[in-house]
Each structure stands twice: as C-alpha cells, then as structure tokens.
Protein backbone atom coordinates (compact mmCIF):
# COMPACT_ATOMS: atom_id res chain seq x y z
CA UNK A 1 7.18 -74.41 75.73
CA UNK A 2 10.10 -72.59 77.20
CA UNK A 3 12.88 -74.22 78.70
CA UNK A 4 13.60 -73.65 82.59
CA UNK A 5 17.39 -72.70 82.27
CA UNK A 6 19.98 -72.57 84.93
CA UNK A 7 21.43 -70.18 86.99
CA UNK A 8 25.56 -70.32 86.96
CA UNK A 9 27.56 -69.21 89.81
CA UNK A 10 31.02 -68.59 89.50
CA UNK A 11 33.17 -67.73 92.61
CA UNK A 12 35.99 -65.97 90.69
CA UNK A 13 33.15 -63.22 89.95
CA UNK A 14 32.11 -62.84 93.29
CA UNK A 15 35.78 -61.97 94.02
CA UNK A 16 36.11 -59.73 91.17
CA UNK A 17 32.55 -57.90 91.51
CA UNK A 18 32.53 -58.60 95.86
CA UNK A 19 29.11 -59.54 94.64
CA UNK A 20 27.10 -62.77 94.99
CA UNK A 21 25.98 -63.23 91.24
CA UNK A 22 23.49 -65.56 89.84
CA UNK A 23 23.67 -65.58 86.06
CA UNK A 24 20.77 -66.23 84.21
CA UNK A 25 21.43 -68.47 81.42
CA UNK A 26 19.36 -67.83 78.49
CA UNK A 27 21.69 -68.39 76.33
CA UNK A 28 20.73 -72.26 76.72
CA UNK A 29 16.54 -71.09 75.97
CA UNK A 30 15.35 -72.45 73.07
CA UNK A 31 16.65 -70.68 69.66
CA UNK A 32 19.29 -69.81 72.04
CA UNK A 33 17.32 -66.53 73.84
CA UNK A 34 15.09 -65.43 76.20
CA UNK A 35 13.16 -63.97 73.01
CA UNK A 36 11.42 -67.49 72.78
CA UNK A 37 9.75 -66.90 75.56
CA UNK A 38 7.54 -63.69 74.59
CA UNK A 39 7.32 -65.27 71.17
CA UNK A 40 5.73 -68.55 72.11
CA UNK A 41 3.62 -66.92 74.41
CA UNK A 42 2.18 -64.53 71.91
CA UNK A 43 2.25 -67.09 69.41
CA UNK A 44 0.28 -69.28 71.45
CA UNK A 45 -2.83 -66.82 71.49
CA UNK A 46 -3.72 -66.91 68.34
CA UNK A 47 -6.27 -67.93 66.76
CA UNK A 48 -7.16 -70.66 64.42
CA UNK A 49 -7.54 -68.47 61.53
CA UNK A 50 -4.69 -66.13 62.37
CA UNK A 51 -2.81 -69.43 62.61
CA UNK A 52 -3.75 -70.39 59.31
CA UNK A 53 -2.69 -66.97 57.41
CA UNK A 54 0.74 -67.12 59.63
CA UNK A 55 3.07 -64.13 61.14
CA UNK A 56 5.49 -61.73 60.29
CA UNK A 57 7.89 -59.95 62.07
CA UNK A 58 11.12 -57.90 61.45
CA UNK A 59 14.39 -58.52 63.65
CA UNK A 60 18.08 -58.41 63.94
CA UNK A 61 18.45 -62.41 64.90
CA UNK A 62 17.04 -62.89 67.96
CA UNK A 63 13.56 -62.64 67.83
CA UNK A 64 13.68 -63.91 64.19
CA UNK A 65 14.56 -67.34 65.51
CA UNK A 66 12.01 -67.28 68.09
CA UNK A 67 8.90 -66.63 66.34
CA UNK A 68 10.22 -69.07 63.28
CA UNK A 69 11.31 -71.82 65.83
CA UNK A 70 7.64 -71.46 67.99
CA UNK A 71 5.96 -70.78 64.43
CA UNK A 72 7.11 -74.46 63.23
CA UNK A 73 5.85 -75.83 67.03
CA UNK A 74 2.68 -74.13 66.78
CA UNK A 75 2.11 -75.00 63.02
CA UNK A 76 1.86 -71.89 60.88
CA UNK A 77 3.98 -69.98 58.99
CA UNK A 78 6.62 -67.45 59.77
CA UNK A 79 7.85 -64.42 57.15
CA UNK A 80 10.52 -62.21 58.69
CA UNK A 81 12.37 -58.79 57.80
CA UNK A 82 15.83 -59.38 59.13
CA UNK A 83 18.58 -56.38 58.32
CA UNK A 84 20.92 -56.74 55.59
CA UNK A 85 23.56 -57.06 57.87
CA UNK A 86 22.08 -59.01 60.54
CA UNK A 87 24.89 -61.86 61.00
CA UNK A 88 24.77 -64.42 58.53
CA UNK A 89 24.80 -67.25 61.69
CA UNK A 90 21.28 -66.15 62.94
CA UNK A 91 19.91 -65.86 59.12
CA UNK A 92 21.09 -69.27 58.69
CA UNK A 93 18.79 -70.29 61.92
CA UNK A 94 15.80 -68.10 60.85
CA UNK A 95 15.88 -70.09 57.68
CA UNK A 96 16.67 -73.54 59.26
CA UNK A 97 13.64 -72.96 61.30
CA UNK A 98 11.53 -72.77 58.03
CA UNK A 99 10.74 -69.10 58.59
CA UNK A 100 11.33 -66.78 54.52
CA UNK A 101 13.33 -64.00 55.19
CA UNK A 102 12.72 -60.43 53.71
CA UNK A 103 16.57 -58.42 53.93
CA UNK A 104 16.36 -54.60 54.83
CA UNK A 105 18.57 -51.94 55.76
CA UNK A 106 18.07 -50.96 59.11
CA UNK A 107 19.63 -47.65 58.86
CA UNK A 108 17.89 -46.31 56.08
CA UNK A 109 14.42 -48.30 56.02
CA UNK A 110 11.43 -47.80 58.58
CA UNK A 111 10.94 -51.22 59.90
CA UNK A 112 7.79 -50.44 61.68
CA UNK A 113 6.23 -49.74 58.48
CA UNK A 114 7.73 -52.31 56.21
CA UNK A 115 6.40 -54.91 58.45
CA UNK A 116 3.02 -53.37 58.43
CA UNK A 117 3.02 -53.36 55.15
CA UNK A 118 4.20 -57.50 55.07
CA UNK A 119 1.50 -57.66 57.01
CA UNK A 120 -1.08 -56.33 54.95
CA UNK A 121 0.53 -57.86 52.35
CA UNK A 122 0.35 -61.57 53.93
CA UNK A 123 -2.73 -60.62 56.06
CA UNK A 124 -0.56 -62.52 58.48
CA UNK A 125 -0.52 -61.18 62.10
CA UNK A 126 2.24 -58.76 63.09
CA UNK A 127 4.61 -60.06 66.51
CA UNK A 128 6.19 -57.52 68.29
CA UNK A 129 9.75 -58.00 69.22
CA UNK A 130 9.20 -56.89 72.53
CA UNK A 131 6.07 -53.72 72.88
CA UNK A 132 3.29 -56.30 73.32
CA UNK A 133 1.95 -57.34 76.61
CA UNK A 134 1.81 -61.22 76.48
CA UNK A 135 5.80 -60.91 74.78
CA UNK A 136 6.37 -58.76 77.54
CA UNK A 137 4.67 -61.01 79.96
CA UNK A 138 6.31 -64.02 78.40
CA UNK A 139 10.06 -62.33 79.11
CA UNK A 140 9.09 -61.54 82.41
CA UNK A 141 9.21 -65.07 83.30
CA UNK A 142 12.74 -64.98 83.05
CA UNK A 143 12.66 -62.88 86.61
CA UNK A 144 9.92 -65.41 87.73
CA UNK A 145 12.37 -68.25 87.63
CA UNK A 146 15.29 -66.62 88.58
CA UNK A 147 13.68 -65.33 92.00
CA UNK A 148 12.19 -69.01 92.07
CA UNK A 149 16.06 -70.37 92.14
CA UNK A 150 17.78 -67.98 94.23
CA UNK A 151 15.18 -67.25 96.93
CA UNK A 152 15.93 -64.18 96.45
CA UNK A 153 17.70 -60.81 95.34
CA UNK A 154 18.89 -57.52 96.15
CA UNK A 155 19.57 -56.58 92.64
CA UNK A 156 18.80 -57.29 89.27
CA UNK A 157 20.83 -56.49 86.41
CA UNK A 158 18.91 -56.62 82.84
CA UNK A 159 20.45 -56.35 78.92
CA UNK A 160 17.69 -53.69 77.63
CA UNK A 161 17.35 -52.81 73.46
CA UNK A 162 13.70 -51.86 72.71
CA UNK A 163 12.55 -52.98 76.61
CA UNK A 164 10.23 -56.32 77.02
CA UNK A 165 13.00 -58.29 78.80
CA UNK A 166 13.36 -55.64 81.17
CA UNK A 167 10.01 -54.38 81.65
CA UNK A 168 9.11 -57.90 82.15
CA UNK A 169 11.41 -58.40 84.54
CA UNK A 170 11.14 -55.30 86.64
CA UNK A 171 7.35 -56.36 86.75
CA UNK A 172 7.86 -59.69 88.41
CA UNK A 173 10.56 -58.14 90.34
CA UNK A 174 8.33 -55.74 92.26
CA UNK A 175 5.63 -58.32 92.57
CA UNK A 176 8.08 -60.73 93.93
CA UNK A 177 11.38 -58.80 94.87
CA UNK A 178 10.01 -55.56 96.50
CA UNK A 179 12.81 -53.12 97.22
CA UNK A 180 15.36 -55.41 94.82
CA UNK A 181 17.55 -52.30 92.42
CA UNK A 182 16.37 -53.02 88.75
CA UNK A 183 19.19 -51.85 86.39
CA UNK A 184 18.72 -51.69 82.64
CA UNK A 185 21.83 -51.91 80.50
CA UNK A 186 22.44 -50.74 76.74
CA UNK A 187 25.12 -50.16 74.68
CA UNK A 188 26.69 -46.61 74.14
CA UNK A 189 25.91 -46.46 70.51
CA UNK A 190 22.31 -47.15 70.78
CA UNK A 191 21.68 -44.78 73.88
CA UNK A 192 17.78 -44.38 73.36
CA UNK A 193 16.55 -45.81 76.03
CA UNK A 194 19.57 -44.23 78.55
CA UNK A 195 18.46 -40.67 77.22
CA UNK A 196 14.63 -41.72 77.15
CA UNK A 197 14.69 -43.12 80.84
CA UNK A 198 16.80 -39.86 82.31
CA UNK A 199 14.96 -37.29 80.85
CA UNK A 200 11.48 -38.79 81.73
CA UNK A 201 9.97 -39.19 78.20
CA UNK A 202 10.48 -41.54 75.07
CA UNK A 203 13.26 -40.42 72.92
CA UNK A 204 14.42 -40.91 69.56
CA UNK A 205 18.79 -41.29 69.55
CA UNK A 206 20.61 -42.14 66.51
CA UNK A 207 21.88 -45.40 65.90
CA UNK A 208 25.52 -46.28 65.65
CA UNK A 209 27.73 -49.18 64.76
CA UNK A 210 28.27 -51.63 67.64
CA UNK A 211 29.01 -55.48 68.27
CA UNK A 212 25.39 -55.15 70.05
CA UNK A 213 23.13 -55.88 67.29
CA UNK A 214 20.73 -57.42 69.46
CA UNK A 215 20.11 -53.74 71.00
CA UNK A 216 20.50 -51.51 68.14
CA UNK A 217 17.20 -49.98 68.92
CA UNK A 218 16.39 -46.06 67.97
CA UNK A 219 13.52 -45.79 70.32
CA UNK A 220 12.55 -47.88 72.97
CA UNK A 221 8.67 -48.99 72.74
CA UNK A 222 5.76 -47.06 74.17
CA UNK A 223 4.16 -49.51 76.49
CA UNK A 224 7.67 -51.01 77.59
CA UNK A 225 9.37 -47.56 78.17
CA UNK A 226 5.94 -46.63 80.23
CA UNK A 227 6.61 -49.75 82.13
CA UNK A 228 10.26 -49.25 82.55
CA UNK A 229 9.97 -45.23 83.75
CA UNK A 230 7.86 -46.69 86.75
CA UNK A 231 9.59 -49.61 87.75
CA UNK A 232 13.41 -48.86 87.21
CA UNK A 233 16.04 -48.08 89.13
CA UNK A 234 18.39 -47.09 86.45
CA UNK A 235 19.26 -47.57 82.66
CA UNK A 236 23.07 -47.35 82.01
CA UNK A 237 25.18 -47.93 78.98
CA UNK A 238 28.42 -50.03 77.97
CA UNK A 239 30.82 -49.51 75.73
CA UNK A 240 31.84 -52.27 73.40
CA UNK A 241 35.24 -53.31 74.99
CA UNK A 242 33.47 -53.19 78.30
CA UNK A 243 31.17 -55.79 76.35
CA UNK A 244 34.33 -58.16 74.97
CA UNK A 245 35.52 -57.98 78.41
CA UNK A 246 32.85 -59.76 79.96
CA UNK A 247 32.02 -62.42 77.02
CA UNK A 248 35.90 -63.42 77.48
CA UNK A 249 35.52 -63.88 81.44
CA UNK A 250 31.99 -65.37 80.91
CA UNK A 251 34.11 -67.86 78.21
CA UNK A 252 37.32 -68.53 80.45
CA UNK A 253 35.62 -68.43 84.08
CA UNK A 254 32.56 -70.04 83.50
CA UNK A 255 32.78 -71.88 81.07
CA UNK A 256 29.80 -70.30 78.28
CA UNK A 257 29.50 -68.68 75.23
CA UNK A 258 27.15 -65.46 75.45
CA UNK A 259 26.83 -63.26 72.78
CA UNK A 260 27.64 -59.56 72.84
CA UNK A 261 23.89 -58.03 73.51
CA UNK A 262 23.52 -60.94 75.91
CA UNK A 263 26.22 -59.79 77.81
CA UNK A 264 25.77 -56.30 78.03
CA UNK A 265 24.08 -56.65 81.25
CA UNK A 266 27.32 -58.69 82.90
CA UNK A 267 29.74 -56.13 81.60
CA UNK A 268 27.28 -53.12 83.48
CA UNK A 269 28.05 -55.10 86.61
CA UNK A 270 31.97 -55.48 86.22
CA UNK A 271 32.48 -52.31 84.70
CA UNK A 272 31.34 -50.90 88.25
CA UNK A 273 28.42 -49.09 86.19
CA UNK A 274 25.38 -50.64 87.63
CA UNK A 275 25.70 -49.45 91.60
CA UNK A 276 25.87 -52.79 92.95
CA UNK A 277 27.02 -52.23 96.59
CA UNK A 278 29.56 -54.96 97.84
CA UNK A 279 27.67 -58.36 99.29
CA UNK A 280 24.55 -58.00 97.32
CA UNK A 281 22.94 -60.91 95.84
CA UNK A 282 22.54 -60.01 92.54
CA UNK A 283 20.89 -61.57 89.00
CA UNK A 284 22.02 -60.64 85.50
CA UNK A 285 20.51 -62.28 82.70
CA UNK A 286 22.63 -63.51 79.93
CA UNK A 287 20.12 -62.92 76.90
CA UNK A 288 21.49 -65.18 74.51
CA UNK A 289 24.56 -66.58 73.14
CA UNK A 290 23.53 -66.57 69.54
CA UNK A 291 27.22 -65.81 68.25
CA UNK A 292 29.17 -68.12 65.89
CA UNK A 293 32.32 -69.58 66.20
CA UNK A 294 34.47 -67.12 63.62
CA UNK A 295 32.75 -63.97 65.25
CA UNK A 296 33.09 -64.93 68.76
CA UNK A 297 36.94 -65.91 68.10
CA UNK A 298 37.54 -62.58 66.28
CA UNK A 299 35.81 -60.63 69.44
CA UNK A 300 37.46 -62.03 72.01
C-alpha cells in the first residue's frame, strides 16, 4: 500500500511567496513518487490470470519504478520500455525492483504502440502511466490526504506531464475543496497540455530537451485532459531555471531533495506564475525526488 507522506511547511516560503504553503511530499512515497499510488491501485485489480502473465508498461523513470516495485508486492512480473536516455539512476531502480527493461528512443519511436505491441507480445496487461481511471483515482489520493492534513485550501498547485496526478487531484479537490484554484504546471519545452488546455481541445506540441523528463509528454491523455478541461483553473508552464531555482530553495530551506518534474509545480508558485493571491493557503505537490546525487549537484 501507499505510504501517507507528510506535508512540510517552511516559513521562509511563506515570506518569499506571502503565501501559506503546505508541500506535499511525495518525494518520500514509495519508489520515491506519487506514481506508486495509481500503479498499485491498478495493479491491485487484476486478476489472477492477468497476474500470472504479468504487465508491461513504457516510462521515463517514474512510473517504471512504480509498477516494478508494486509488481514484486503483488507477485507478478513487470517488463518495461524506458527511453534510451531516461537517467541511468531510475533504470538502475526499475531493474533493482526486478522489473526487464526494453530501451527506446522517445523522440523517434511511438511508445503507445511499442507497448501494445509488448503487450501482445507478453499477453501481459498494459498499465497506463496516468490515462486510466483507477491510476487516476489512485493519484487523486494525493489531494485526499493533503485536504485531510491541512483542513483545508484555497489553492492547489499540481506538476502536470500526461495529466493523472492532476486530474486526480482536481477531482478530490472539487469533491472536497469546492471553490479551491486548481493550477496545473508543465515545463516550457513540453507545452502540450498548456496549448491543449487554452485552446479547449487535445493537442499534439513537439517535444523539446528539458531537465523535466518526468513531463516530457507530446499529448496529454484523452480521459485525463477531458477531466482536466472541466475541473481546472489553469495550466501554466516553467522554464528550466525557474525549475533549478526552486529544487535549490526546496534543498537549502527545507531541507529535501525533489527532483526537477517534481518541482515544477513549486517553481509555478515562486515564479509568480500560478495567480496565487497573497494569504492563501495553498498545496503544491512535490511529485518525486527521484534524482541522484551527481545530477542533482550538477543542477543546482
């Protein structure tokens, strides 16, 4: 099961943001993201048979880790289709989690279809990284205990690549939060879901190099982006200093590593991009800190 993780508060970002922030640590879940959450839930529906034959999926790190880590607890097998240059650090994990790992290249190769294809393949059962409702449902609960810790918010700030963490969110949110702002936050280089959201219909946007793997997403899903367009305030974008900037204060004020997707939502906030009016009580998730030492150190 998921862990519950904490919520940091850190008074020298209050002063700098004139904010009340409550920072959702998922970069202390299990496989070190929130993506454990959707993955063990979905995961946890299978099966006995689909158990047996086992589950593919294809992912930059994250995700990876999840379903191989919640594969192993659940007892079947894991193959996953990780990019060629996903970082060697969250390869290392996929593997240690006894997942096999397929390389591709994300810029050249459809992943959609090479892991349909592994699936037929396999006849293992296909995980979504994030366009599945019980994923989506299981990333939502990241809202669910942050409104269950703070009593309460005005706004909530979300890292966003292909959606589930945010649509999951912004679910709970206006079950639980009605009238909180939901903000969705990618990076500049992967601005699909920024273009998708403003004009009011999926979009496809080219993919460019950015510390952001995590979010390097060319179009965001169907059923998240439906949810997303309904329940969303606004999707902005940051740019990768903006990004540096906020794993350094997240490292030197409060004392945790995040890595750069799972910060993308912090950096929204003290970049001034995410409308947060002054005195709010506001949550940002941290996504995940899978980073290792050389790369964080050569970041920040």
């Amino acid at each position: 099961m998921a862990r519950r993780t904490p919520v940091l508060r850190s008074r020298s970002l209050d002063a700098l943001t004139g904010a009340t922030l409550h920072l959702k640590a998922e970069n202390l879940q299990r496989a070190g993201a929130f993506k454990f959450r959707g993955a063990y839930n979905r995961l946890a529906a299978l099966s006995a048979p689909e158990r047996e034959a086992g589950v593919v999926a294809v992912s930059s790190g994250n995700h990876a880790q999840a379903v191989a880590h919640a594969a192993r607890l659940l007892g079947t097998r894991a193959t996953i289709l990780m990019p060629q240059d996903a970082p060697a650090s969250k390869r290392a994990a996929t593997e240690g989690y006894g997942a096999t790992v397929r390389p591709f290249d994300r810029y050249r190769d459809d992943r959609e279809a090479l892991v349909a294809a592994l699936a037929g393949e396999l006849g293992a059962t296909a995980i979504p990284a994030y366009d599945d409702p019980l994923v989506i449902a299981g990333a939502g609960t990241v809202a669910l205990e942050l409104l269950e810790q703070t009593g309460g918010l005005d706004a909530l700030v979300v890292c966003a690549g292909g959606g589930g963490l945010l649509a999951g969110c912004a679910t709970v949110a206006a079950a639980r939060a009605g009238g909180a702002r939901i903000v969705g936050v990618a990076p500049e280089a992967a601005p699909s879901l920024h273009r998708s959201f403003h004009h009011g219909r999926r979009e496809r946007a080219e993919v460019g190099a950015t510390i952001a793997d995590g979010q390097q997403l060319a179009e965001p899903g169907a059923l998240t982006f439906e949810v997303i367009h309904a329940l969303a305030d606004d999707i902005v974008c940051v740019s990768d200093a903006e990004i540096v900037a906020a794993m350094r204060v997240l490292f030197e004020r409060v004392k945790t590593v995040v890595e750069p997707s799972g910060a993308s939502a912090l950096a929204a906030v003290l970049a001034g991009r995410a409308g947060i009016e002054r005195g709010a009580r506001v949550g940002v998730t941290l996504s995940g800190g899978n980073v290792d030492a050389a790369r964080f150190a050569s970041l920040i």
